[in-house]
C-alpha atoms as a PDB file:
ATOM      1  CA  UNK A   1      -9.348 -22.885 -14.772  1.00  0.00           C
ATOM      2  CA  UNK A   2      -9.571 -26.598 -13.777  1.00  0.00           C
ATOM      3  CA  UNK A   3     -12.891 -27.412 -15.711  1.00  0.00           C
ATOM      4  CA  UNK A   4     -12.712 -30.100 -18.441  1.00  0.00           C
ATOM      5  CA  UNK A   5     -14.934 -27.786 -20.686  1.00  0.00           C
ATOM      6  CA  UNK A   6     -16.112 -30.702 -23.242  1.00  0.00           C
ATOM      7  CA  UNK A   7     -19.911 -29.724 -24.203  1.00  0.00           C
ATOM      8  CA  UNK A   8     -19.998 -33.061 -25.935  1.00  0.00           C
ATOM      9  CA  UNK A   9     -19.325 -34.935 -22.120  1.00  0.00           C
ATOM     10  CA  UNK A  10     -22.494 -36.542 -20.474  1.00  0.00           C
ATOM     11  CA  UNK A  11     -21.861 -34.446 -17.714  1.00  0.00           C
ATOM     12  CA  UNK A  12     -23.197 -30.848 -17.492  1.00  0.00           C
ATOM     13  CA  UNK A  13     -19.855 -28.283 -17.477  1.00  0.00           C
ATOM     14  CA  UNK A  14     -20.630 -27.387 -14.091  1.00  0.00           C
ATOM     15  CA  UNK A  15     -19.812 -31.412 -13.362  1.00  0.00           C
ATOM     16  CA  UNK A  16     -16.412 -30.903 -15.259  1.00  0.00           C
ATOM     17  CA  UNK A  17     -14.664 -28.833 -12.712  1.00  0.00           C
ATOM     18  CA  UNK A  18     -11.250 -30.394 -10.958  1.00  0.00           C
ATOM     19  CA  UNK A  19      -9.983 -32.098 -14.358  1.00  0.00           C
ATOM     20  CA  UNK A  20      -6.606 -30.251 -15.225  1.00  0.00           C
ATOM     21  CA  UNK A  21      -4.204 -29.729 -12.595  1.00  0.00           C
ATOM     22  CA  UNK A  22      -1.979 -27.691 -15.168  1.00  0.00           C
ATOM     23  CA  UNK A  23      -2.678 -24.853 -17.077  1.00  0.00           C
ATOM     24  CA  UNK A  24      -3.309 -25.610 -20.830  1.00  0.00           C
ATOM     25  CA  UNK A  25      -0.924 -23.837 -23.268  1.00  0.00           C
ATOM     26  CA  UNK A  26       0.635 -21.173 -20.636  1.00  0.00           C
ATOM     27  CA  UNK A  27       2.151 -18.241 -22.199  1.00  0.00           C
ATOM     28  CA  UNK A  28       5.404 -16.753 -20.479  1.00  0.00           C
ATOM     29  CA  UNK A  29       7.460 -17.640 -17.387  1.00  0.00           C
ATOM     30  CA  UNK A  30       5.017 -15.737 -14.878  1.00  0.00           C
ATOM     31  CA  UNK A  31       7.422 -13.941 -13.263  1.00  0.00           C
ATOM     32  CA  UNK A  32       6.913 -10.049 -11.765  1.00  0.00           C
ATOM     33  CA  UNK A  33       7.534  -7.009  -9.717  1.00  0.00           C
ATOM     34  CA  UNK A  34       8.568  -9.006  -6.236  1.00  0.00           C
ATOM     35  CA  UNK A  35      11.000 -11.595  -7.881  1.00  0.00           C
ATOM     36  CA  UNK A  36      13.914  -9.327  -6.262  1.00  0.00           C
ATOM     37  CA  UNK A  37      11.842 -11.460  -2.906  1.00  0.00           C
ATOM     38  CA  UNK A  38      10.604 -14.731  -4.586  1.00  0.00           C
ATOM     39  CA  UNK A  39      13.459 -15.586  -6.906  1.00  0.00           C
ATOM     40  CA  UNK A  40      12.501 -16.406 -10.241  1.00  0.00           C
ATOM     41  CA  UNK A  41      14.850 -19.613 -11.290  1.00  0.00           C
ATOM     42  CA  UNK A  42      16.041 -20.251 -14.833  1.00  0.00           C
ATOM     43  CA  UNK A  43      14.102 -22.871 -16.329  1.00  0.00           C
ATOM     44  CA  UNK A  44      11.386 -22.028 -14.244  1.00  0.00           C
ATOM     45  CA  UNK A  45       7.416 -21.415 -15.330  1.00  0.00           C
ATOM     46  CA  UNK A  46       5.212 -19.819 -12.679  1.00  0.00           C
ATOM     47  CA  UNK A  47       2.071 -21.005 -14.702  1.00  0.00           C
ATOM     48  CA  UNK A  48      -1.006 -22.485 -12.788  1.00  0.00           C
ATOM     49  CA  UNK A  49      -0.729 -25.097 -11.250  1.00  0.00           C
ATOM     50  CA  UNK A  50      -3.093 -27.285  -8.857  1.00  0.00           C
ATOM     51  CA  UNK A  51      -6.729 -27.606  -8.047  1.00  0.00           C
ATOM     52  CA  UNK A  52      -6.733 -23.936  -7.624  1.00  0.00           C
ATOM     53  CA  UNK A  53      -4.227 -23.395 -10.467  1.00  0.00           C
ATOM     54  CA  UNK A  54      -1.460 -20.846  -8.675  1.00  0.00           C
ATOM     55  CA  UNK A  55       0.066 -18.515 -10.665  1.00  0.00           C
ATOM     56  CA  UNK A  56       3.554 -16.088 -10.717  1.00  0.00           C
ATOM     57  CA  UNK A  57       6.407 -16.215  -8.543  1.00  0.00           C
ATOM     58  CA  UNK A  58       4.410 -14.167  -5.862  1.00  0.00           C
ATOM     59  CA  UNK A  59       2.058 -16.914  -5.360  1.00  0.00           C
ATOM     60  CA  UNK A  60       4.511 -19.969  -5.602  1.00  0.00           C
ATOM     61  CA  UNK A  61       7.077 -18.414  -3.257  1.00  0.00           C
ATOM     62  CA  UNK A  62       4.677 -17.245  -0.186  1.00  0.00           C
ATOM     63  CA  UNK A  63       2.957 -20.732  -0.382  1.00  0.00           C
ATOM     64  CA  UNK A  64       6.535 -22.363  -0.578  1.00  0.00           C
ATOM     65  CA  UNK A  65       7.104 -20.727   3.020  1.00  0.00           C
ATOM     66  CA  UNK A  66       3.781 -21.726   4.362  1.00  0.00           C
ATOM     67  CA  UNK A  67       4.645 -25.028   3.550  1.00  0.00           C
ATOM     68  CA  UNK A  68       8.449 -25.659   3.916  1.00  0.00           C
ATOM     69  CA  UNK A  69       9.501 -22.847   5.691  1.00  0.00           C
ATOM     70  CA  UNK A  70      11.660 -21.139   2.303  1.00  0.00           C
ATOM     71  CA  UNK A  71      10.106 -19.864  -0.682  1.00  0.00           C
ATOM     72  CA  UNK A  72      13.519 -21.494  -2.706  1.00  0.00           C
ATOM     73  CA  UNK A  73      11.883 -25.090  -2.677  1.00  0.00           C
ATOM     74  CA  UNK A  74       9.242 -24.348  -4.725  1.00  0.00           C
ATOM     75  CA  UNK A  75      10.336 -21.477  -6.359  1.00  0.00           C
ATOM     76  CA  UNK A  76      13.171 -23.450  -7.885  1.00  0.00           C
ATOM     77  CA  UNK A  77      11.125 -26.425  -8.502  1.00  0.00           C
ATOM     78  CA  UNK A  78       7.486 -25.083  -9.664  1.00  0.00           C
ATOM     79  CA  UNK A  79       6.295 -28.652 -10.873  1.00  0.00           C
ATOM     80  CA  UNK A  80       7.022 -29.487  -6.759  1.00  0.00           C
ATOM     81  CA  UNK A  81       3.486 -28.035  -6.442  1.00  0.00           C
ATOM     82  CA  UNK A  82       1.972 -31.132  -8.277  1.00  0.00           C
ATOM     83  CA  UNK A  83       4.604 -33.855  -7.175  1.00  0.00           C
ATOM     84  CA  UNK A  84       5.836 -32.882  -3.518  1.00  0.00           C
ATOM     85  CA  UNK A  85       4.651 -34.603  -0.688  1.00  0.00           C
ATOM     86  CA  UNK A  86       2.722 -37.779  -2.891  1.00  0.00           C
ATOM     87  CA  UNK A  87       0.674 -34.818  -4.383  1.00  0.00           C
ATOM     88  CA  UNK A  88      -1.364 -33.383  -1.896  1.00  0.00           C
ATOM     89  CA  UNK A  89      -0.026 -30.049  -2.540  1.00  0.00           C
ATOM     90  CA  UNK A  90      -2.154 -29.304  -5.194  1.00  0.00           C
ATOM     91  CA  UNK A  91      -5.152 -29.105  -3.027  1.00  0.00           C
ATOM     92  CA  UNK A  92      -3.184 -27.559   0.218  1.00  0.00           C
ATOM     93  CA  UNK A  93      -2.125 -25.093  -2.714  1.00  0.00           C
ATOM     94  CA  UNK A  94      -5.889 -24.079  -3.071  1.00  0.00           C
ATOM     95  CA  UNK A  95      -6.816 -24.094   0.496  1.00  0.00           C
ATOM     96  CA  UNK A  96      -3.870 -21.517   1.088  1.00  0.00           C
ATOM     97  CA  UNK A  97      -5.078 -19.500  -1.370  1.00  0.00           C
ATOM     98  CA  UNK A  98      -8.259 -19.467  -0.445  1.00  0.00           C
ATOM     99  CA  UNK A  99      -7.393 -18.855   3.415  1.00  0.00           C
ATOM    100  CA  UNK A 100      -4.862 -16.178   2.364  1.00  0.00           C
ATOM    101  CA  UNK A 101      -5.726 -12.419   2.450  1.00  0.00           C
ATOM    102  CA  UNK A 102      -3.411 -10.584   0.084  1.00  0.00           C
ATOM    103  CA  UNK A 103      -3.697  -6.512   0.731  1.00  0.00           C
ATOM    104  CA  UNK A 104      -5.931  -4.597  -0.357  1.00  0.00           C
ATOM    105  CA  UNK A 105      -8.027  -8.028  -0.814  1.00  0.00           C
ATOM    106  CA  UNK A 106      -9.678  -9.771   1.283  1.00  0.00           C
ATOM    107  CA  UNK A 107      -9.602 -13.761   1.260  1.00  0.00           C
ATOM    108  CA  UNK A 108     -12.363 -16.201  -0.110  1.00  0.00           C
ATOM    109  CA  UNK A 109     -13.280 -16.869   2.911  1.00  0.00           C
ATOM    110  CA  UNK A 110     -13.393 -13.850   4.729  1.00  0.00           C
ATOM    111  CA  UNK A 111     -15.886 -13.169   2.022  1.00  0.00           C
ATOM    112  CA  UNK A 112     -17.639 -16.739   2.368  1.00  0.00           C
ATOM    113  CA  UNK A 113     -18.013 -16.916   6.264  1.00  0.00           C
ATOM    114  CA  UNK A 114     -19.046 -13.402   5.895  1.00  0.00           C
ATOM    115  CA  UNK A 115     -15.674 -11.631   8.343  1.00  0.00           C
ATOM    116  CA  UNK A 116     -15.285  -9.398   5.630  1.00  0.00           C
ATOM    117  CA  UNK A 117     -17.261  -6.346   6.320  1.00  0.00           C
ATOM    118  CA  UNK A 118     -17.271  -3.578   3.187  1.00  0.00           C
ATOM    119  CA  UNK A 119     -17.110   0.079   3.955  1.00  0.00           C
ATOM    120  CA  UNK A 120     -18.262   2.774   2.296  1.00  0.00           C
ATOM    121  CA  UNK A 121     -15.525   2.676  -0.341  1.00  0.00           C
ATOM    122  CA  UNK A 122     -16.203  -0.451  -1.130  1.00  0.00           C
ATOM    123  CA  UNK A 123     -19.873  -0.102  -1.278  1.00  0.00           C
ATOM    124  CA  UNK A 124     -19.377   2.535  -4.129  1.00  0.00           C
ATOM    125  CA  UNK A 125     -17.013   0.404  -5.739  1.00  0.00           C
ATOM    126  CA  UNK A 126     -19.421  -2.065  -5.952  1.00  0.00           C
ATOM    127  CA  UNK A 127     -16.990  -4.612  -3.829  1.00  0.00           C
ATOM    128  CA  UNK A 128     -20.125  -6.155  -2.252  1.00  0.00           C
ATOM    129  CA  UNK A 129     -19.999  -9.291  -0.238  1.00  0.00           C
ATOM    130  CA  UNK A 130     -21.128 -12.471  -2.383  1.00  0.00           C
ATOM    131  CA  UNK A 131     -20.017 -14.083  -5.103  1.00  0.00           C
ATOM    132  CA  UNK A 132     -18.931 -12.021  -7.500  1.00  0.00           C
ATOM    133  CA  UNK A 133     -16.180 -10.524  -5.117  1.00  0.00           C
ATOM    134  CA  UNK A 134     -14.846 -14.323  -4.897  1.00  0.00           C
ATOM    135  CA  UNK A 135     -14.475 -14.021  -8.637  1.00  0.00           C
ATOM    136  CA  UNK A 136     -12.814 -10.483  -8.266  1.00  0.00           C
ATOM    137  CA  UNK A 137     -10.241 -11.815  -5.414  1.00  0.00           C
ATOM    138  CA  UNK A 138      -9.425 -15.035  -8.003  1.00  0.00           C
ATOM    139  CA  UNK A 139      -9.033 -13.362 -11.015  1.00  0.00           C
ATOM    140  CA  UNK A 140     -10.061  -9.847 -11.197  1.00  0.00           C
ATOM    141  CA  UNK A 141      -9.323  -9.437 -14.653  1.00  0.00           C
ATOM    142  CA  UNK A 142     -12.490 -11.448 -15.322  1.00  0.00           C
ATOM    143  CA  UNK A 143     -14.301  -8.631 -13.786  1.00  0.00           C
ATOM    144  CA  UNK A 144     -15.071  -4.720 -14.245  1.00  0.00           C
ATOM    145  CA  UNK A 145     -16.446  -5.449 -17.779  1.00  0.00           C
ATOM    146  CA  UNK A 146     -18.433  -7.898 -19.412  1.00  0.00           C
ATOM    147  CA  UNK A 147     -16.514 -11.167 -19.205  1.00  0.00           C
ATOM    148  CA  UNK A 148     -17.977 -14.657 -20.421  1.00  0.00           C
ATOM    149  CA  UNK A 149     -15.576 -16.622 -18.231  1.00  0.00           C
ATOM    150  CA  UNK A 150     -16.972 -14.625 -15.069  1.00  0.00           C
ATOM    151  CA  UNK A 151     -20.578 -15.604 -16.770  1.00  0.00           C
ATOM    152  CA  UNK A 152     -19.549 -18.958 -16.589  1.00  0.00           C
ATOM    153  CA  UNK A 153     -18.453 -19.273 -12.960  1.00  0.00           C
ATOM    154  CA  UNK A 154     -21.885 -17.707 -11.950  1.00  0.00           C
ATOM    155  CA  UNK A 155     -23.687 -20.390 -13.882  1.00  0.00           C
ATOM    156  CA  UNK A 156     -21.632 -22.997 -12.617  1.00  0.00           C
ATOM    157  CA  UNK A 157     -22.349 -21.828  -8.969  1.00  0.00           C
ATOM    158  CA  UNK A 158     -25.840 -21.416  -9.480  1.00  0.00           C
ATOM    159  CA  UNK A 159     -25.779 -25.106 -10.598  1.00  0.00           C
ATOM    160  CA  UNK A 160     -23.960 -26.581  -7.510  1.00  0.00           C
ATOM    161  CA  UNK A 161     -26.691 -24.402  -5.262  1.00  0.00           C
ATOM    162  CA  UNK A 162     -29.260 -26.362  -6.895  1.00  0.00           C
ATOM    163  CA  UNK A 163     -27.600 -29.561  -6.450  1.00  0.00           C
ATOM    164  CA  UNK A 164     -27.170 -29.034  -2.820  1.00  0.00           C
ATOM    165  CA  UNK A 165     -30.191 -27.293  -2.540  1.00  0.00           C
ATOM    166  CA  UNK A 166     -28.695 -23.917  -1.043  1.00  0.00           C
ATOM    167  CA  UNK A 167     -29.650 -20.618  -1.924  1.00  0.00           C
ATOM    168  CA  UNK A 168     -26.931 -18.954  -4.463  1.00  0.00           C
ATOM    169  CA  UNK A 169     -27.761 -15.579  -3.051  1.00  0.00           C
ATOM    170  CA  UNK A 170     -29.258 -12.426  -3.931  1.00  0.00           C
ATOM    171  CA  UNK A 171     -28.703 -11.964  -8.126  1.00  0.00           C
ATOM    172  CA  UNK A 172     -26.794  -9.002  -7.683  1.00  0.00           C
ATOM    173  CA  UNK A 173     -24.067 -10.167  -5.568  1.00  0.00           C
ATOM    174  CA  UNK A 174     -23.188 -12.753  -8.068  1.00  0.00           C
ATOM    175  CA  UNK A 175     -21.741 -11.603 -11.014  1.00  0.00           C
ATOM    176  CA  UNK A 176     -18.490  -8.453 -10.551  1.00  0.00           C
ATOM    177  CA  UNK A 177     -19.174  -6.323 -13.917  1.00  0.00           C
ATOM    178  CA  UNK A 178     -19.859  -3.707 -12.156  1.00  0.00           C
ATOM    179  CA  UNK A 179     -17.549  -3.806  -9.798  1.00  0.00           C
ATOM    180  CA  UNK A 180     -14.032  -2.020  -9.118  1.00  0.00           C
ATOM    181  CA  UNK A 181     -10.866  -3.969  -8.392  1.00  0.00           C
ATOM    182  CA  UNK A 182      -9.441  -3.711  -4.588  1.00  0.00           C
ATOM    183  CA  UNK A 183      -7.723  -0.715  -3.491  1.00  0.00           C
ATOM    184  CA  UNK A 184      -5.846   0.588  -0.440  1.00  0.00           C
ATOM    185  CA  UNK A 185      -9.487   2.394   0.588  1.00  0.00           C
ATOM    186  CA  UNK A 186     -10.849  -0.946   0.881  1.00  0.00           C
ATOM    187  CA  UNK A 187     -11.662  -2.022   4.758  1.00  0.00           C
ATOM    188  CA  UNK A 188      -9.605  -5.191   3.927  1.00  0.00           C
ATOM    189  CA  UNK A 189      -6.404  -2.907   3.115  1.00  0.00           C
ATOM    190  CA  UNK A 190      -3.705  -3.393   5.623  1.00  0.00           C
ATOM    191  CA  UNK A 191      -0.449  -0.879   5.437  1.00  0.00           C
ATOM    192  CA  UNK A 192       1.804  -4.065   5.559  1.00  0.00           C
ATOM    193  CA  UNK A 193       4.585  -3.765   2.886  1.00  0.00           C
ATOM    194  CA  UNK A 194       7.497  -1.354   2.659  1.00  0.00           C
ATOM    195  CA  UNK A 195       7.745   0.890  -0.747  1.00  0.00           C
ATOM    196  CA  UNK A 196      10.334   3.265  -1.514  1.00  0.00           C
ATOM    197  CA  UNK A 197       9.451   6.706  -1.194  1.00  0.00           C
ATOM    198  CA  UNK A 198      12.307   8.326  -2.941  1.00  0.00           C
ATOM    199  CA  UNK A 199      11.249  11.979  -2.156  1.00  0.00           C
ATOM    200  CA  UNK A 200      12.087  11.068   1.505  1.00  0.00           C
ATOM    201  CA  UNK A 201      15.187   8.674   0.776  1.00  0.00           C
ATOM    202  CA  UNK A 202      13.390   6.135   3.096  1.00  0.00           C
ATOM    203  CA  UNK A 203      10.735   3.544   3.131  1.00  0.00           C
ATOM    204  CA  UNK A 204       6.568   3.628   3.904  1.00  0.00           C
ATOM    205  CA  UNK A 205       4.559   1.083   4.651  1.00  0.00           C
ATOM    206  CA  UNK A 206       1.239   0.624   1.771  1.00  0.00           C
ATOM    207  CA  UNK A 207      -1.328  -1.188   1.240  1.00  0.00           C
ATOM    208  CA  UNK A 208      -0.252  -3.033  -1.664  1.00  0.00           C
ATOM    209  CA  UNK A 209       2.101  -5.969  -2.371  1.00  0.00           C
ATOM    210  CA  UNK A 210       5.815  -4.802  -2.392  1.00  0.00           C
ATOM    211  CA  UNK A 211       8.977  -7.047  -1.834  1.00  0.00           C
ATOM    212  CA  UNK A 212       9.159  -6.133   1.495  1.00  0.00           C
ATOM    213  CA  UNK A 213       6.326  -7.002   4.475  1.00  0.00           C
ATOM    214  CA  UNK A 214       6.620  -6.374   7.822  1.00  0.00           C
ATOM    215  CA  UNK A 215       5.477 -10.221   8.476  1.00  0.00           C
ATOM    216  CA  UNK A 216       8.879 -11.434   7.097  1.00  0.00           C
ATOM    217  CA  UNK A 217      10.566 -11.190  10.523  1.00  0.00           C
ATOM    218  CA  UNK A 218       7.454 -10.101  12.825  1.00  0.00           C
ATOM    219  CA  UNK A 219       9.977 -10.450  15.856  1.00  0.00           C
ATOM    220  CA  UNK A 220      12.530  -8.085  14.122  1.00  0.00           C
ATOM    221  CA  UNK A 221      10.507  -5.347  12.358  1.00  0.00           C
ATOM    222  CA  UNK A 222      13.732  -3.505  11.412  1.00  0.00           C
ATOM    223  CA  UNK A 223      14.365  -6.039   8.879  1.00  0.00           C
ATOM    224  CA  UNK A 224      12.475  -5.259   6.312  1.00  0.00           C
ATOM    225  CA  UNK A 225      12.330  -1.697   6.499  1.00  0.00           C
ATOM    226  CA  UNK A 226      16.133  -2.243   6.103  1.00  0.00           C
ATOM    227  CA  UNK A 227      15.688  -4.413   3.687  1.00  0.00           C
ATOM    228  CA  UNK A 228      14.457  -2.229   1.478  1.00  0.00           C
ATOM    229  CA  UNK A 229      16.464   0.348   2.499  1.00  0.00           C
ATOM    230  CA  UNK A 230      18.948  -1.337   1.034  1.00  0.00           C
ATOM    231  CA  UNK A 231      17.441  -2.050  -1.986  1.00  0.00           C
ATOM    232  CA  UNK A 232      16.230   1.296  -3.175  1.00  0.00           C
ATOM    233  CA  UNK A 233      17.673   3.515  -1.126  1.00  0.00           C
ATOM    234  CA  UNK A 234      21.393   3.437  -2.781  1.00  0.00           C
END
């Protein structure tokens, strides 16, 4: 996402990497499902942004409360990401992601440090630990198919083993054609948000990302169950 991609550079692609901290010709506002949570502002694009290039309102307003405590401050100013704080945001933007499990996924480096653990699920998904579930958990839609840009962030890795002289891993763990997305039968999926279930008229807690988690008030569990409640439940 970051790579300068100019085959006519003296340096090899896999050299390239950290050059924009924007994302070139961004289509759409980036805004989705949980912006009844993270507010969507009007003037507001959600587009990557940063070494790690964060994307959507679901991603700018989580990270906003990591780092100031409300998801408004970035959420109403998305280019804060790149200017805030003399700029170091752009990399803290990547480290959170990185650090940051987001149900059913795991984190890049649960995966890395080798915490994440598949089970059998995720063995016959082909959700193996290695690289190619890093690619998966950064942009799945690279993955499940054949996908030059996955191709590419293989080759790139391969390279920077070499340079360090490190050992990539074993072939097949690098590359996620094969492989099925993250799903609440995943060991890394953690019942954590609050959906509607309207044949109930109340709330239950899944595995994937709703506009309600019961980390929001973790000393008042209530309030998000309530919360959405309140939302879908009139």
């Amino acid at each position: 996402e970051v790579g300068a991609h100019n085959s006519s550079s003296k340096y090899p692609l896999w050299q390239q990497g950290l050059y924009y901290c924007r994302e070139v010709n961004p289509g759409g506002n980036y805004c989705q499902w949980v912006k009844e949570r993270y507010t969507c502002y009007p003037g507001q694009r959600y587009f990557g942004r940063g070494a790690k290039q964060i994307s959507w309102n679901y991603n700018y307003g989580p990270f906003s409360v990591v780092i100031y405590n409300d998801p408004k401050v970035l959420l109403a100013n998305a280019d804060g990401v790149l200017r805030n704080e003399g700029g170091w945001l752009s990399f803290a933007s990547a480290i959170w992601f990185d650090m940051t499990p987001q149900t059913p996924k795991p984190s890049v480096h649960d995966v890395v440090t080798g915490w994440w653990k598949p089970n059998g699920n995720d063995t016959a998904a082909n959700r193996i630990p290695g690289f190619g579930a890093t690619i998966m958990i950064t942009n799945g839609i690279e993955c499940g198919h054949q996908s030059q840009q996955a191709a590419n962030r293989v080759e790139y890795y391969k390279a920077f083993c070499k340079h360090f002289g490190i050992s990539p891993g074993k072939e097949d763990t690098l590359g996620c054609e094969h492989m099925n997305r993250f799903d609440g039968s995943s060991s890394s999926a953690v019942a954590e948000y609050w959906e509607y279930a309207d044949w109930k008229a109340n709330c239950r807690l899944v595995s994937y990302q709703s506009a309600f988690s019961i980390f929001d008030a973790p000393a008042e569990p209530d309030v998000s169950y309530c919360g959405c409640i309140e939302m879908y439940g009139k």
